[in-house]
Protein backbone atom coordinates (compact mmCIF):
# COMPACT_ATOMS: atom_id res chain seq x y z
CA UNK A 1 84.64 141.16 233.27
CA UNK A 2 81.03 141.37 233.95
CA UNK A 3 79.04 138.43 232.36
CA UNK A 4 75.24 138.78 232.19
CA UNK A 5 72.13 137.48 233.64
CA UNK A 6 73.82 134.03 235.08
CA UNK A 7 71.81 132.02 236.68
CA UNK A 8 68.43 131.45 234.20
CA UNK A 9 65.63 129.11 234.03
CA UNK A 10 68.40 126.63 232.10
CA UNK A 11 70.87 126.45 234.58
CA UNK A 12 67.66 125.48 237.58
CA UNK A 13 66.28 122.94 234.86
CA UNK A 14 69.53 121.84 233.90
CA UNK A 15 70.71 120.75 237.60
CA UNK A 16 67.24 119.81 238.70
CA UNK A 17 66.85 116.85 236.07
CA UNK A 18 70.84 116.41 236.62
CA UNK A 19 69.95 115.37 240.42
CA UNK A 20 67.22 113.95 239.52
CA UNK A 21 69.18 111.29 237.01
CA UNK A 22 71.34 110.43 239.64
CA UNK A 23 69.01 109.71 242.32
CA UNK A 24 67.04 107.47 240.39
CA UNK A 25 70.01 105.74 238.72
CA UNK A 26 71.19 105.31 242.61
CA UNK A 27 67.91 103.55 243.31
CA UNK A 28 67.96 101.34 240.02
CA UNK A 29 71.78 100.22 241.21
CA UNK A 30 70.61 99.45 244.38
CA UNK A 31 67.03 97.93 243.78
CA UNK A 32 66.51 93.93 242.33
CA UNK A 33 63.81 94.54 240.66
CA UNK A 34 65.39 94.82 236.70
CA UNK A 35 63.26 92.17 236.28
CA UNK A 36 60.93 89.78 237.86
CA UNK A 37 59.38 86.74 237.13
CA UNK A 38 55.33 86.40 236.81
CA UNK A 39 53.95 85.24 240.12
CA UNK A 40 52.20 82.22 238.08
CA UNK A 41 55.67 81.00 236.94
CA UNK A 42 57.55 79.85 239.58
CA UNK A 43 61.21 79.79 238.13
CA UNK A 44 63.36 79.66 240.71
CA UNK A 45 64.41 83.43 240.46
CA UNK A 46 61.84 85.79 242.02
CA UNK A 47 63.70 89.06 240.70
CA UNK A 48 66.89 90.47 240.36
CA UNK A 49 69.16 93.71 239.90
CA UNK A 50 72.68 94.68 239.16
CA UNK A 51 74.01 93.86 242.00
CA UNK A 52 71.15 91.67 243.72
CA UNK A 53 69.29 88.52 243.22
CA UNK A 54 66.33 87.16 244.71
CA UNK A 55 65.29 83.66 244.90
CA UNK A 56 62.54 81.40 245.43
CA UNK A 57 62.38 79.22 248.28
CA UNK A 58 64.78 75.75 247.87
CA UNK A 59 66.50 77.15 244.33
CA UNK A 60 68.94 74.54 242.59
CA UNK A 61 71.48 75.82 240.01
CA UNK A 62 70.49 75.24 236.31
CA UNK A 63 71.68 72.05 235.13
CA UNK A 64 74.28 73.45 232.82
CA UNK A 65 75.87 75.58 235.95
CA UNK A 66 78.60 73.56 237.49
CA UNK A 67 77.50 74.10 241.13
CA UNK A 68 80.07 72.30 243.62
CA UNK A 69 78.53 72.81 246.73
CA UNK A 70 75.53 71.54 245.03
CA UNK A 71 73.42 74.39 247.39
CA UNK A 72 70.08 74.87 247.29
CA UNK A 73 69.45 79.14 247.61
CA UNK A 74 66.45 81.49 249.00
CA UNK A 75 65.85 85.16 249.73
CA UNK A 76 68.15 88.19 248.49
CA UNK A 77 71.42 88.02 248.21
CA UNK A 78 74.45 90.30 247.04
CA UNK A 79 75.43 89.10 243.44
CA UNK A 80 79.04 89.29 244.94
CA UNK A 81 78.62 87.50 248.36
CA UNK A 82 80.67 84.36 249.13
CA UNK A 83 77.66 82.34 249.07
CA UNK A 84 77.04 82.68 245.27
CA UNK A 85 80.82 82.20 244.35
CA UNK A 86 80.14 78.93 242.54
CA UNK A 87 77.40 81.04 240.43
CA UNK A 88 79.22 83.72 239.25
CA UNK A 89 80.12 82.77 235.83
CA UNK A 90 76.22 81.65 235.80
CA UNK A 91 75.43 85.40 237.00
CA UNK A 92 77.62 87.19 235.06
CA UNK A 93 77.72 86.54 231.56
CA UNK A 94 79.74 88.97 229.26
CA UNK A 95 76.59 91.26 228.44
CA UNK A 96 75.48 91.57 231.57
CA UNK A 97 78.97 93.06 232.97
CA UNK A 98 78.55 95.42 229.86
CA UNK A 99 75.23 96.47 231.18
CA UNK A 100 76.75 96.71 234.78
CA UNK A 101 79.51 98.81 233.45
CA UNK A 102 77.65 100.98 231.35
CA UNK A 103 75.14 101.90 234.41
CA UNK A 104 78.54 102.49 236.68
CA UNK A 105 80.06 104.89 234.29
CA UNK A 106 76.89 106.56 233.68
CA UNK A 107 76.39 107.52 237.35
CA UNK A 108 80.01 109.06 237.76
CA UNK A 109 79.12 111.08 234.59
CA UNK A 110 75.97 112.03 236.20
CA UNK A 111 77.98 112.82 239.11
CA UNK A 112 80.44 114.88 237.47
CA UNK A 113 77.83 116.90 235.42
CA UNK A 114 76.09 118.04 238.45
CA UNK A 115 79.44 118.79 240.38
CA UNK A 116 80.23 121.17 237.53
CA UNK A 117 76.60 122.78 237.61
CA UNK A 118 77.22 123.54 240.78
CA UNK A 119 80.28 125.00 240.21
CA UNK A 120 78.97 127.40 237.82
CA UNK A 121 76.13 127.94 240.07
CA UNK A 122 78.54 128.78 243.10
CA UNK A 123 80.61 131.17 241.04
CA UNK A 124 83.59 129.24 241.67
CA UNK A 125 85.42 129.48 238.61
CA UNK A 126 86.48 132.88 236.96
CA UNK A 127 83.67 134.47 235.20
CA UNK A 128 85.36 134.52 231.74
CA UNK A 129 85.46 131.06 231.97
CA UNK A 130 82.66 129.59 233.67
CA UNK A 131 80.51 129.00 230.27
CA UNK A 132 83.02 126.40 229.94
CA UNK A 133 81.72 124.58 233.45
CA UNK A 134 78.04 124.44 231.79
CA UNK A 135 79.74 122.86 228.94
CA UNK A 136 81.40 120.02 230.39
CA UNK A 137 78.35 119.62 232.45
CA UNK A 138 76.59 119.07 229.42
CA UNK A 139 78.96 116.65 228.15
CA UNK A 140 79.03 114.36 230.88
CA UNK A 141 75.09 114.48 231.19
CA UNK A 142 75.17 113.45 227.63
CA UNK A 143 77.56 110.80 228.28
CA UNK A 144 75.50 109.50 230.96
CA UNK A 145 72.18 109.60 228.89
CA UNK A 146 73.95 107.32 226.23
CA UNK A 147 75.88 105.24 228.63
CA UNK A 148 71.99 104.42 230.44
CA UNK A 149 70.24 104.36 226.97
CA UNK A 150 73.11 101.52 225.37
CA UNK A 151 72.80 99.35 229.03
CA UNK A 152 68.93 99.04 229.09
CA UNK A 153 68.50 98.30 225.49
CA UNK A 154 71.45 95.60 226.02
CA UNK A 155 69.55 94.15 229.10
CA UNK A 156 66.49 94.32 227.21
CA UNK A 157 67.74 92.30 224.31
CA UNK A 158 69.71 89.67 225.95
CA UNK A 159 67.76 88.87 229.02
CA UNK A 160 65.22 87.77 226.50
CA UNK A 161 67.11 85.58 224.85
CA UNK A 162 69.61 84.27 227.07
CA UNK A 163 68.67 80.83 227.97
CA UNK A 164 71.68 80.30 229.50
CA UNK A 165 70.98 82.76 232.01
CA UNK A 166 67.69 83.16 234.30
CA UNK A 167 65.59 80.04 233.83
CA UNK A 168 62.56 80.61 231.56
CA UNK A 169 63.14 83.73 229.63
CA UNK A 170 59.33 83.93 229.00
CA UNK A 171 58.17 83.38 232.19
CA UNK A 172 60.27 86.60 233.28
CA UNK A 173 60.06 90.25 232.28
CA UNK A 174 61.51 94.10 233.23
CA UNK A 175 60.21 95.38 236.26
CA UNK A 176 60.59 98.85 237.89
CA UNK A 177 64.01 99.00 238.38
CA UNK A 178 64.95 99.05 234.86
CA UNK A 179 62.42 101.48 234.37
CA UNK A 180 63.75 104.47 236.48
CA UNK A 181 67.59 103.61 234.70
CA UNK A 182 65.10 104.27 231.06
CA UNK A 183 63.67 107.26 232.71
CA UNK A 184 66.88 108.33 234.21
CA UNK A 185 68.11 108.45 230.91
CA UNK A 186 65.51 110.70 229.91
CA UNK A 187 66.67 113.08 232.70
CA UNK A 188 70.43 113.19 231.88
CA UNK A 189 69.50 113.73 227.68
CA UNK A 190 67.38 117.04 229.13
CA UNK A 191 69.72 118.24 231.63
CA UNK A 192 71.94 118.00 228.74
CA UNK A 193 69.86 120.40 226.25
CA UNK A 194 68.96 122.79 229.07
CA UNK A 195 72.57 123.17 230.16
CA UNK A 196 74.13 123.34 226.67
CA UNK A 197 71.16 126.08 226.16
CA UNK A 198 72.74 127.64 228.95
CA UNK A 199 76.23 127.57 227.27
CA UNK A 200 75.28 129.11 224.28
CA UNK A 201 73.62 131.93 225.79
CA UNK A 202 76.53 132.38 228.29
CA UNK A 203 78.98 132.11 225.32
CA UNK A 204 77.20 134.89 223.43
CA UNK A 205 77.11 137.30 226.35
CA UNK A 206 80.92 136.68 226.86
CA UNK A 207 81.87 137.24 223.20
CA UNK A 208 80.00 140.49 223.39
CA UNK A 209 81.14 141.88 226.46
CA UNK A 210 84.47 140.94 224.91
CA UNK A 211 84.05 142.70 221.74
CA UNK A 212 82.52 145.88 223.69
CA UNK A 213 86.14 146.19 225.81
CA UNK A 214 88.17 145.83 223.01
CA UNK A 215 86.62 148.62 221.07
CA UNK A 216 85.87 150.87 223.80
CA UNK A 217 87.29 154.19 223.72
CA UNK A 218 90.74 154.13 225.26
CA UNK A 219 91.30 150.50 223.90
CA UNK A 220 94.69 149.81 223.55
CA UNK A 221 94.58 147.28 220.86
CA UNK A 222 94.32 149.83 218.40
């Protein structure tokens, strides 16, 4: 079977925004900068990520955080590192592993979709089947667009209110970081459209090609 035109304008637009998600959900992930606190305000916490968390000079756990070393904590350090053990609970309230989840999953979706663009791209799969490939790429960039939209606007909400998290909600607010996960949203809802675009267009030219061999002269189906 012959399948039309298959690589279009959709397809480039659809795995250039899908690469594009990723990377800057990668550098979100990896950057403590989800939100900051105003140079003015000096809370303790200088900034902090996902998985990272920056702190003034000579920091002291809140006073309802049941510290045992009873430590005092500067510079960057991994969320997960041995040193913060006795902060984790502090760190990671329920919402927050939501949000941390939520980002995860979104990048393996992300991931997934672009694996499956490039499938279809490569011609890897048989041609009366590869609209299918666009599809699930489509899917799993939509996933990943909702997965990133739900995890910033529950960071957004909660690290506002939480006082039982960074000291001084309103001396704090979201920095760059969280801005390229927003914006990487963005990305994965588009590469979405363009590659579902792409399906339907591939969909029509296989139904048609279909419908031209079946009543062909010489068909056997009648």
């Amino acid at each position: 079977m012959a399948v039309g035109k298959r690589t279009t304008v959709w397809t480039i637009l659809g795995t250039i925004t899908g690469a594009l998600g990723m990377v800057l959900t990668i550098i979100s992930m990896a950057t403590p900068y989800w939100i900051q606190s105003w140079l003015d305000r000096k809370t303790g916490v200088d900034s902090m990520g996902l998985w990272e968390i920056c702190f003034g000079s000579d920091f002291a756990a809140p006073w309802h955080v049941q510290d045992d070393l009873g430590r005092r904590y500067a510079d960057c350090n991994h969320v997960l590192s041995y040193e913060l053990r006795t902060l984790r609970k502090w760190l990671f309230p329920v919402w927050f592993i939501i949000v941390e989840i939520m980002v995860t999953g979104a990048l393996i979706a992300q991931l997934v979709g672009l694996i499956f663009a490039i499938v279809y791209i490569s011609s890897a799969c048989a041609p009366q089947h590869e609209h299918f490939t666009l599809l699930v790429a489509g899917i799993m960039q939509s996933v990943s667009g909702a997965m990133l939209a739900i995890g910033t606007m529950i960071y957004a909400y909660f690290s506002g209110i939480d006082v039982f998290w960074l000291p001084s909600p309103d001396s704090n607010f979201l920095s760059w970081s969280f801005a390229l996960a927003v914006v990487a949203a963005g990305f994965a809802f588009s590469s979405a459209i363009f590659h579902f675009i792409d399906f339907i267009r591939l969909k029509i030219v296989v139904d048609l090609e279909r419908r031209a061999e079946t009543y062909a002269p010489g068909s056997s189906r009648y």
